[in-house]
N, C-alpha and C. Protein backbone atom coordinates (compact mmCIF):
# COMPACT_ATOMS: atom_id res chain seq x y z
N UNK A 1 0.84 -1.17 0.00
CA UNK A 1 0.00 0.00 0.00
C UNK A 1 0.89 1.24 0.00
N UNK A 2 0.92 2.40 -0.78
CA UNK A 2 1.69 3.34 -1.03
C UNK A 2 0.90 4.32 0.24
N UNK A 3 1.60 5.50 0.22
CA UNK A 3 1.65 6.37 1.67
C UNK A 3 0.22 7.05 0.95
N UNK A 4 -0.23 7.56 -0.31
CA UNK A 4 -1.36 7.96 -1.12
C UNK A 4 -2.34 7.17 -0.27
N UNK A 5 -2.34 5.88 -0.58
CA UNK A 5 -3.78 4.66 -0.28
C UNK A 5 -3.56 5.02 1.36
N UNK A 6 -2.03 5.17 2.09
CA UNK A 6 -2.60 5.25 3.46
C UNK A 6 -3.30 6.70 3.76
N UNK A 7 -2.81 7.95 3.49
CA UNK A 7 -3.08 8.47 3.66
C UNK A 7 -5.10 8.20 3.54
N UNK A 8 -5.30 8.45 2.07
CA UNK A 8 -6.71 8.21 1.88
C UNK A 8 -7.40 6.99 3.01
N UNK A 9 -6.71 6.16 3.33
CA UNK A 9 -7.62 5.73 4.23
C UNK A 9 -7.68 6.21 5.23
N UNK A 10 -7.18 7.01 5.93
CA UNK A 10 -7.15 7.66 7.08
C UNK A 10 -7.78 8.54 6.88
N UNK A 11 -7.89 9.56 5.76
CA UNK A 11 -8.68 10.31 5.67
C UNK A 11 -10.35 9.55 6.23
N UNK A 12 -10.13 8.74 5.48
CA UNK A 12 -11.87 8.35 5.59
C UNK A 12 -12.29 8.15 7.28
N UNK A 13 -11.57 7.87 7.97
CA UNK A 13 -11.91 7.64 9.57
C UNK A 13 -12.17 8.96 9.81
N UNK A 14 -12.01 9.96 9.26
CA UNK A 14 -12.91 11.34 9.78
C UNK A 14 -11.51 12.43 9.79
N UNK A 15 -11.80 13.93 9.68
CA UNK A 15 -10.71 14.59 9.70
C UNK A 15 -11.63 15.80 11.25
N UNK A 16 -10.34 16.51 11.42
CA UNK A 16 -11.25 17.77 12.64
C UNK A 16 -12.54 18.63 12.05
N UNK A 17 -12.52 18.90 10.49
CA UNK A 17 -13.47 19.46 10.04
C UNK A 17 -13.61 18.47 8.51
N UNK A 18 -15.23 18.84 8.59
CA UNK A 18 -15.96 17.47 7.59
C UNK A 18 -16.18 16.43 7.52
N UNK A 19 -15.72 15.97 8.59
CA UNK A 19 -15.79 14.45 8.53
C UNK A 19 -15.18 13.56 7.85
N UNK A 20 -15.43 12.49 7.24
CA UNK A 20 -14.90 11.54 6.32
C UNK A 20 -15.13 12.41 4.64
N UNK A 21 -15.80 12.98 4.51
CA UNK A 21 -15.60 14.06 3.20
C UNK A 21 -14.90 15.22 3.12
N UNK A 22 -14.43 15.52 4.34
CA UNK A 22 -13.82 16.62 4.12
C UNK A 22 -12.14 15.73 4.48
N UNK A 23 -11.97 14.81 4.87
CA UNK A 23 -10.69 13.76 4.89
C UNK A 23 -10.43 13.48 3.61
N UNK A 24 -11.37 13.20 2.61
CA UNK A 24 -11.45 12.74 1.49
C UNK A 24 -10.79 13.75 0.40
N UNK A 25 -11.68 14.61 0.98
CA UNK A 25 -11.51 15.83 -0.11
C UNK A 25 -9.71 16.76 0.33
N UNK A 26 -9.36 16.61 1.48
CA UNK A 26 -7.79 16.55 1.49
C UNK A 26 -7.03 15.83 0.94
N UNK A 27 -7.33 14.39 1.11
CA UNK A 27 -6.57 13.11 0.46
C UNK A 27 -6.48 13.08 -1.16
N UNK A 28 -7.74 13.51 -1.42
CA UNK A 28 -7.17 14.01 -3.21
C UNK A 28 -6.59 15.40 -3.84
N UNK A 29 -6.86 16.28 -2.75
CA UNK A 29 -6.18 17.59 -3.02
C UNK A 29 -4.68 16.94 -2.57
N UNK A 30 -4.55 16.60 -1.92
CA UNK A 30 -2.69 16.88 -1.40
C UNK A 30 -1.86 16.20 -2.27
N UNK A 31 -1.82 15.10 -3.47
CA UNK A 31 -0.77 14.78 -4.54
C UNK A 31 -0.70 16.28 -5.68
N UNK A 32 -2.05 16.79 -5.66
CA UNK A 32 -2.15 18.08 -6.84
C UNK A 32 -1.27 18.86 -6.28
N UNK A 33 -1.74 19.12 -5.21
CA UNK A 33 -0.85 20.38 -3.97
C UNK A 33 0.62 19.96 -3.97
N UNK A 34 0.79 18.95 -3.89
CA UNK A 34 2.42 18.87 -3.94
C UNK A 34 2.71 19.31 -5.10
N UNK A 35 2.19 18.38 -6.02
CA UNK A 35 2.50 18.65 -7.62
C UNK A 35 2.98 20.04 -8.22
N UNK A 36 1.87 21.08 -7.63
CA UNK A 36 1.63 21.75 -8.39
C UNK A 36 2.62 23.13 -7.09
N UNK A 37 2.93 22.68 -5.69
CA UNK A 37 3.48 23.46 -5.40
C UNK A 37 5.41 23.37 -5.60
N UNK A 38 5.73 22.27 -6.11
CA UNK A 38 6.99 21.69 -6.31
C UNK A 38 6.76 22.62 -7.43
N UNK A 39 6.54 23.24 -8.34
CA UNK A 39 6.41 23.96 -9.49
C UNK A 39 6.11 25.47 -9.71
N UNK A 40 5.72 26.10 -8.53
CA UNK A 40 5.59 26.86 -8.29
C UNK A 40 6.63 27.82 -8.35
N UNK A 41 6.26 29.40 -9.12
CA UNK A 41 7.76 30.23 -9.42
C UNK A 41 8.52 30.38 -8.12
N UNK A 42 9.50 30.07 -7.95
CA UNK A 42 10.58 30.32 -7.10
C UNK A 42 10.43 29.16 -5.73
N UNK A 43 9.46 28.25 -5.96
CA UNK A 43 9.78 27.23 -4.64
C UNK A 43 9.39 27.56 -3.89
N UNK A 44 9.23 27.04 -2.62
CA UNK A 44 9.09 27.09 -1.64
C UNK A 44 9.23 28.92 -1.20
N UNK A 45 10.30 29.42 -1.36
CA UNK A 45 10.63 31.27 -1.32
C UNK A 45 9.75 32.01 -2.07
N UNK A 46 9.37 31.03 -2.92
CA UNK A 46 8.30 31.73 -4.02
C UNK A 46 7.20 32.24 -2.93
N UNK A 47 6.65 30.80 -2.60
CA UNK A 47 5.53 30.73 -2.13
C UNK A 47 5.14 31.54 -0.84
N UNK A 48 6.30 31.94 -0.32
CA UNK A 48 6.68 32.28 1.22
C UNK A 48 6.64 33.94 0.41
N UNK A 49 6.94 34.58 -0.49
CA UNK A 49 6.87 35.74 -0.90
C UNK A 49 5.74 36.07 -1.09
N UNK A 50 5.23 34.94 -1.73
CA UNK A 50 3.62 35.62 -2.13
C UNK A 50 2.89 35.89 -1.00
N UNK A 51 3.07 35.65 0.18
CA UNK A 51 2.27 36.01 1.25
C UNK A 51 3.11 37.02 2.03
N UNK A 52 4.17 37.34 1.77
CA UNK A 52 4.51 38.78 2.42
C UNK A 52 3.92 39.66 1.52
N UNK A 53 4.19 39.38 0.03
CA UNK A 53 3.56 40.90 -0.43
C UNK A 53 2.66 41.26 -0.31
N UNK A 54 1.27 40.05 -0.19
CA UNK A 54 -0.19 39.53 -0.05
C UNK A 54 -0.46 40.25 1.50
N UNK A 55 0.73 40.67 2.41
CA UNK A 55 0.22 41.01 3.96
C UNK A 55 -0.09 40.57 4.94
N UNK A 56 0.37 38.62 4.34
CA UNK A 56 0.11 38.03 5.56
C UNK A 56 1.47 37.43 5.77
N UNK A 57 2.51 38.11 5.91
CA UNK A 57 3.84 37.60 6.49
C UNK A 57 3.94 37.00 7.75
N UNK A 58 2.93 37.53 8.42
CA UNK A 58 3.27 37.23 10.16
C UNK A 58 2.96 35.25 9.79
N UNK A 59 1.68 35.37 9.03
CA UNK A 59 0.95 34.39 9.28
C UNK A 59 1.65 33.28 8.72
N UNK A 60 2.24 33.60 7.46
CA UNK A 60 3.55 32.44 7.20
C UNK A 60 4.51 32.17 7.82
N UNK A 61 5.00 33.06 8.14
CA UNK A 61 6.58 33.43 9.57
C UNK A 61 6.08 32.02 10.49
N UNK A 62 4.71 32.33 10.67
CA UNK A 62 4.63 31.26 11.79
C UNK A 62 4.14 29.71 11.44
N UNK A 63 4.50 29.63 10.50
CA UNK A 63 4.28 27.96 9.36
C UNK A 63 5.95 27.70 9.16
N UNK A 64 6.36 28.27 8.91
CA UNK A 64 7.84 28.33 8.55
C UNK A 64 8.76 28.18 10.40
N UNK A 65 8.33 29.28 11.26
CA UNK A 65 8.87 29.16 12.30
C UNK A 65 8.66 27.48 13.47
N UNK A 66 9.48 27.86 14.58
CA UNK A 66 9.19 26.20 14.88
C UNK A 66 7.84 26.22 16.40
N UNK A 67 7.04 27.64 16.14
CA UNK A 67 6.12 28.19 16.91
C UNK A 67 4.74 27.45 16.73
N UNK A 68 3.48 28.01 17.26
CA UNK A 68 2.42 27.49 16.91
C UNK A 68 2.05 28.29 15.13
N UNK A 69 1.27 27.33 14.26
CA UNK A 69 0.97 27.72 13.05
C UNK A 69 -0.48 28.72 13.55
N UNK A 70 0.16 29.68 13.05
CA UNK A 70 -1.75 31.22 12.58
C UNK A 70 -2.41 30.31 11.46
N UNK A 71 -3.72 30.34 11.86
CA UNK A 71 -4.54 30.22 10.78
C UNK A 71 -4.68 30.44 10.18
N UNK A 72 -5.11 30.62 8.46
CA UNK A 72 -5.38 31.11 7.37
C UNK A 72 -6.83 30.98 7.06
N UNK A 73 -7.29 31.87 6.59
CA UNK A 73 -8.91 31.49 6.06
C UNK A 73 -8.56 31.45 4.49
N UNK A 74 -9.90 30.64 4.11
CA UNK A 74 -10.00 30.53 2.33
C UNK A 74 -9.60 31.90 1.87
N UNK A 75 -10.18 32.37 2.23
CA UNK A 75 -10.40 34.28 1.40
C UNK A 75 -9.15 35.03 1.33
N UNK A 76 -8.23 34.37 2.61
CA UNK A 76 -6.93 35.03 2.25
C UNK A 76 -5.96 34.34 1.20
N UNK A 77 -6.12 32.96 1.57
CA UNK A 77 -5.48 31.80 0.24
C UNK A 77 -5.68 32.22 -0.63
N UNK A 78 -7.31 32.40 -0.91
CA UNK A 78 -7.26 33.22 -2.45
C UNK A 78 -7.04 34.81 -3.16
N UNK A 79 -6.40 35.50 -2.41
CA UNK A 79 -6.07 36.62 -2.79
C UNK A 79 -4.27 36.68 -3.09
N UNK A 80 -3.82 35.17 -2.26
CA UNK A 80 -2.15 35.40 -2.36
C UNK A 80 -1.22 34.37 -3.16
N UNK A 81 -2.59 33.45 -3.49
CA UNK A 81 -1.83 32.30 -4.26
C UNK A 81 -1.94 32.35 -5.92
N UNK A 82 -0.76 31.82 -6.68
CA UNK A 82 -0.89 32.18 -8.06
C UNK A 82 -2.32 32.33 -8.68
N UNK A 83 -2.81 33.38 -9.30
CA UNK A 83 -4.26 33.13 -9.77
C UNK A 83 -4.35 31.76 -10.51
N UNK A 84 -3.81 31.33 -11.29
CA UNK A 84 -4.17 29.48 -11.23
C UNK A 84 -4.37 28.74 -10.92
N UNK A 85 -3.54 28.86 -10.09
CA UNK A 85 -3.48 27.71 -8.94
C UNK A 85 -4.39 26.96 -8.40
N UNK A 86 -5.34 27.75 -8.07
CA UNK A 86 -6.85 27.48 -7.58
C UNK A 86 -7.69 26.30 -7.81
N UNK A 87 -7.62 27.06 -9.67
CA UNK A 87 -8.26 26.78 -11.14
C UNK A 87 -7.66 25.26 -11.08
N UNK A 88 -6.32 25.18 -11.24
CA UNK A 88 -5.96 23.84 -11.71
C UNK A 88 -5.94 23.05 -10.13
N UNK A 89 -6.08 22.84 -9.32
CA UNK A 89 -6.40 22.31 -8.14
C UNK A 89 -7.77 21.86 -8.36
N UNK A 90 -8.55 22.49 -8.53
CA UNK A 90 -10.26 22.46 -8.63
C UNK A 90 -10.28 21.55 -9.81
N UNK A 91 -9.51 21.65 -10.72
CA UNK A 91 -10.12 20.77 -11.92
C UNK A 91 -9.25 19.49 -12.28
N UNK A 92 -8.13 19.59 -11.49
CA UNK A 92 -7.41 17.82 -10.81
C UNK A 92 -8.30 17.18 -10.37
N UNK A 93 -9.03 17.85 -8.95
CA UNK A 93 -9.84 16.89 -8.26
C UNK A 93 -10.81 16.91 -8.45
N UNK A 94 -11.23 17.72 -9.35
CA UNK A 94 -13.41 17.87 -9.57
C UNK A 94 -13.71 18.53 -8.43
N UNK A 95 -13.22 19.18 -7.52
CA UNK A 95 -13.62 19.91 -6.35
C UNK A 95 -13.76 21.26 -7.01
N UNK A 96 -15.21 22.23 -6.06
CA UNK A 96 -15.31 23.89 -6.79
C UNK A 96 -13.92 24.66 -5.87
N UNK A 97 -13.84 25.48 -6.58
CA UNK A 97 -12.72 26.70 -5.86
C UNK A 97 -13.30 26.94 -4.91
N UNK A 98 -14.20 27.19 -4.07
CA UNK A 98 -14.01 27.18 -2.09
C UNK A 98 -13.50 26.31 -1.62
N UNK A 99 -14.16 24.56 -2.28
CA UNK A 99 -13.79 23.47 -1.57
C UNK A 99 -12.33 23.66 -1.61
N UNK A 100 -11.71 24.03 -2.54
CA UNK A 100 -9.93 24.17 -2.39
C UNK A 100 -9.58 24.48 -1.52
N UNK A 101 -9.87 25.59 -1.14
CA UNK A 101 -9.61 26.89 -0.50
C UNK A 101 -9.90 26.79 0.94
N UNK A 102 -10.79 26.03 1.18
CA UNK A 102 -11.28 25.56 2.66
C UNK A 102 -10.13 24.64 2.92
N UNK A 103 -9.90 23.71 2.22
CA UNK A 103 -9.24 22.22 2.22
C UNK A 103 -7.79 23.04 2.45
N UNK A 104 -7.14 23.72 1.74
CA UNK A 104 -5.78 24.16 1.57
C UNK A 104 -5.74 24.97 2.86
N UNK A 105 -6.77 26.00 3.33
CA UNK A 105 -6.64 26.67 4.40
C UNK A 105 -6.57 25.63 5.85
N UNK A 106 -6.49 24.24 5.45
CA UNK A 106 -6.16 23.35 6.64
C UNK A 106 -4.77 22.73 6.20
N UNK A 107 -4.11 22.29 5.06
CA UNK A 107 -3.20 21.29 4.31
C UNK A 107 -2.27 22.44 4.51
N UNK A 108 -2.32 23.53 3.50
CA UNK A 108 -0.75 24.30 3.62
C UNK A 108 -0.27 24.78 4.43
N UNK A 109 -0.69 25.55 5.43
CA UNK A 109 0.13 25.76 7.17
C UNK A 109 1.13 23.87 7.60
N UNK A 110 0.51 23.33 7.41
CA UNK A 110 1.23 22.17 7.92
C UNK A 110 1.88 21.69 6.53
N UNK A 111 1.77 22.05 5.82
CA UNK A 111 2.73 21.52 4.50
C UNK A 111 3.89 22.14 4.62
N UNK A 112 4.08 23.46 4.64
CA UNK A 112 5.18 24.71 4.92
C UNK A 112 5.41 24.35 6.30
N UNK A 113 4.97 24.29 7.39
CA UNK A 113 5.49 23.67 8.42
C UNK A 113 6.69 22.06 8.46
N UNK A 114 5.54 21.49 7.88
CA UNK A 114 6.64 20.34 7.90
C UNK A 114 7.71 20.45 7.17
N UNK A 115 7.34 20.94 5.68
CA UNK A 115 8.82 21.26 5.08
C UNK A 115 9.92 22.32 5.21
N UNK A 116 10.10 22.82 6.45
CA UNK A 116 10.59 23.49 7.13
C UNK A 116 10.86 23.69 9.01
N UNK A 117 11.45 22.17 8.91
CA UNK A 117 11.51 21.84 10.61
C UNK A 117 12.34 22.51 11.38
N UNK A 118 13.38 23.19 10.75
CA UNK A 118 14.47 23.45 11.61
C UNK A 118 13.78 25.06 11.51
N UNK A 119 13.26 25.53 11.00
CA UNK A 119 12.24 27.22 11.21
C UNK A 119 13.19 28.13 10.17
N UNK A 120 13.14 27.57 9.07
CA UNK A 120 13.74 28.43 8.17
C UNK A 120 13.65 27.25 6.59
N UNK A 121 13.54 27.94 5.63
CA UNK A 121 13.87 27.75 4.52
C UNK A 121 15.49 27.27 4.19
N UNK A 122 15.57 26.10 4.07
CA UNK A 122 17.20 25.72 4.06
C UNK A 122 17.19 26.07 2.63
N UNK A 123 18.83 26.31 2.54
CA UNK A 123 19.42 27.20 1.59
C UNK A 123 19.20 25.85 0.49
N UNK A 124 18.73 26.33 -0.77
CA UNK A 124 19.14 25.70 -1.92
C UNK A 124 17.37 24.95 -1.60
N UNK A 125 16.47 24.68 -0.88
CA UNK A 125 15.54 24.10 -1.10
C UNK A 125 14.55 24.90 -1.75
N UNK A 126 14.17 24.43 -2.81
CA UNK A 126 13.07 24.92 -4.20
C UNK A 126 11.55 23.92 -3.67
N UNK A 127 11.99 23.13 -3.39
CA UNK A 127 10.46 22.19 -3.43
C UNK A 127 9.98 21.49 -2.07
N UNK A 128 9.17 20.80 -2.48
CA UNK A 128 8.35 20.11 -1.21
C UNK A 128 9.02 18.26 -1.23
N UNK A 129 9.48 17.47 -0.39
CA UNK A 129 9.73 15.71 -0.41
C UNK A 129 8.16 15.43 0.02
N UNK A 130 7.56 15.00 -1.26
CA UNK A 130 6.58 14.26 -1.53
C UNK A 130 6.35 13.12 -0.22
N UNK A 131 7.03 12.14 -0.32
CA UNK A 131 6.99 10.93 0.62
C UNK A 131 7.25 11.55 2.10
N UNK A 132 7.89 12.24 2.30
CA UNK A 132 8.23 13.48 3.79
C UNK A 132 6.69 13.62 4.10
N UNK A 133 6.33 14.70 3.52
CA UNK A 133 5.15 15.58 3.58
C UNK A 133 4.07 14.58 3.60
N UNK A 134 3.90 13.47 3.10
CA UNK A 134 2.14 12.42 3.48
C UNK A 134 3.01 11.98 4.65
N UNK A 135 4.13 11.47 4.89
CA UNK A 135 3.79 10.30 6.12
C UNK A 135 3.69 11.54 6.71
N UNK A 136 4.33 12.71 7.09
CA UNK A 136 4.26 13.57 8.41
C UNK A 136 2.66 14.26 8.47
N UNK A 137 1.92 14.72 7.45
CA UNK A 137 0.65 14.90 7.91
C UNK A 137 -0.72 13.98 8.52
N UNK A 138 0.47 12.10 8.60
CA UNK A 138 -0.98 12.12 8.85
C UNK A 138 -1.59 12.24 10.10
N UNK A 139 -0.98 13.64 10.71
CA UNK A 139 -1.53 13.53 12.30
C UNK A 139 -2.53 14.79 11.77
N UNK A 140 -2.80 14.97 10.54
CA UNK A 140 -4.14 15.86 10.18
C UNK A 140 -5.14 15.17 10.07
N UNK A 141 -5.04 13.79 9.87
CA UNK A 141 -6.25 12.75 10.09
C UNK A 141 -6.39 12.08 11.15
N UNK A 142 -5.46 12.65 12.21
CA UNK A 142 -5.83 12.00 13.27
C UNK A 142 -5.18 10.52 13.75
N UNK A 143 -4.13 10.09 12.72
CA UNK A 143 -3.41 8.89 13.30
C UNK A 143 -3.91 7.71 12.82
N UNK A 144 -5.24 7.72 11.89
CA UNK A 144 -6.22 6.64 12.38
C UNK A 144 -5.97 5.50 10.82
N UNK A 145 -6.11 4.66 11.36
CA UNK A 145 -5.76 3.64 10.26
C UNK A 145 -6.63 2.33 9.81
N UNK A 146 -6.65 2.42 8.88
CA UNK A 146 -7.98 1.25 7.92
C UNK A 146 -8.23 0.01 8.86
């Protein structure tokens, strides 16, 4: 069973918000989300820029730092992330652009968190470790296993 199938099954035992559909609906957003954030202009710094210029620096500082993660709401995700981004997320998974946006406003604080343990952007890192990033979230599903 690949870390994908575990993940998804864990999703399904229920997540903190939605239940087993809103577990679900993470478990197929997060291969796009990697995908598509490993690609993203400038990496990981990219991504960490777009939300200083966007005005929510504090709120990344503290995804990146080794502190508690600030929340993000949908509405700010979507004012700081590539205008595509969204678009092609939503139409990977058949999910509408809120469902993204809800889903990501729980996945990326702990995505940028985990890929950044020591509280900084290590020098020379552009992207996200795929296999890193599922086994370490699955304490967003709660641990729970098929």
């Amino acid at each position: 069973m690949s870390l994908l199938d575990d993940l998804a099954s864990m999703a399904g035992g229920g997540q903190r918000q939605g239940g087993a559909a809103g577990g679900l609906a993470a478990a197929a957003l997060l291969p796009a989300l990697i995908e598509l954030l490993n690609k993203y202009p400038g990496g990981l710094s990219g991504l960490i820029a777009s939300f200083q210029k966007g005005g929510l620096g504090e709120i990344v500082a503290s995804w990146v730092g080794t502190g508690q993660n600030q929340p993000v709401s949908p509405g700010q995700l979507g004012q700081v992330l590539e205008p595509g981004m969204v678009d092609e997320l939503a139409a990977k998974t058949g999910q509408d652009q809120d469902s993204v946006l809800a889903t990501l406003s729980q996945l990326l604080p702990q995505l940028v968190d985990q890929a950044t343990p020591s509280g900084q952007v290590q020098e020379g890192q552009q992207g996200f470790n795929p296999a890193e990033l599922l086994g370490s979230l699955s304490s967003l599903f709660g641990n729970r296993q098929a």
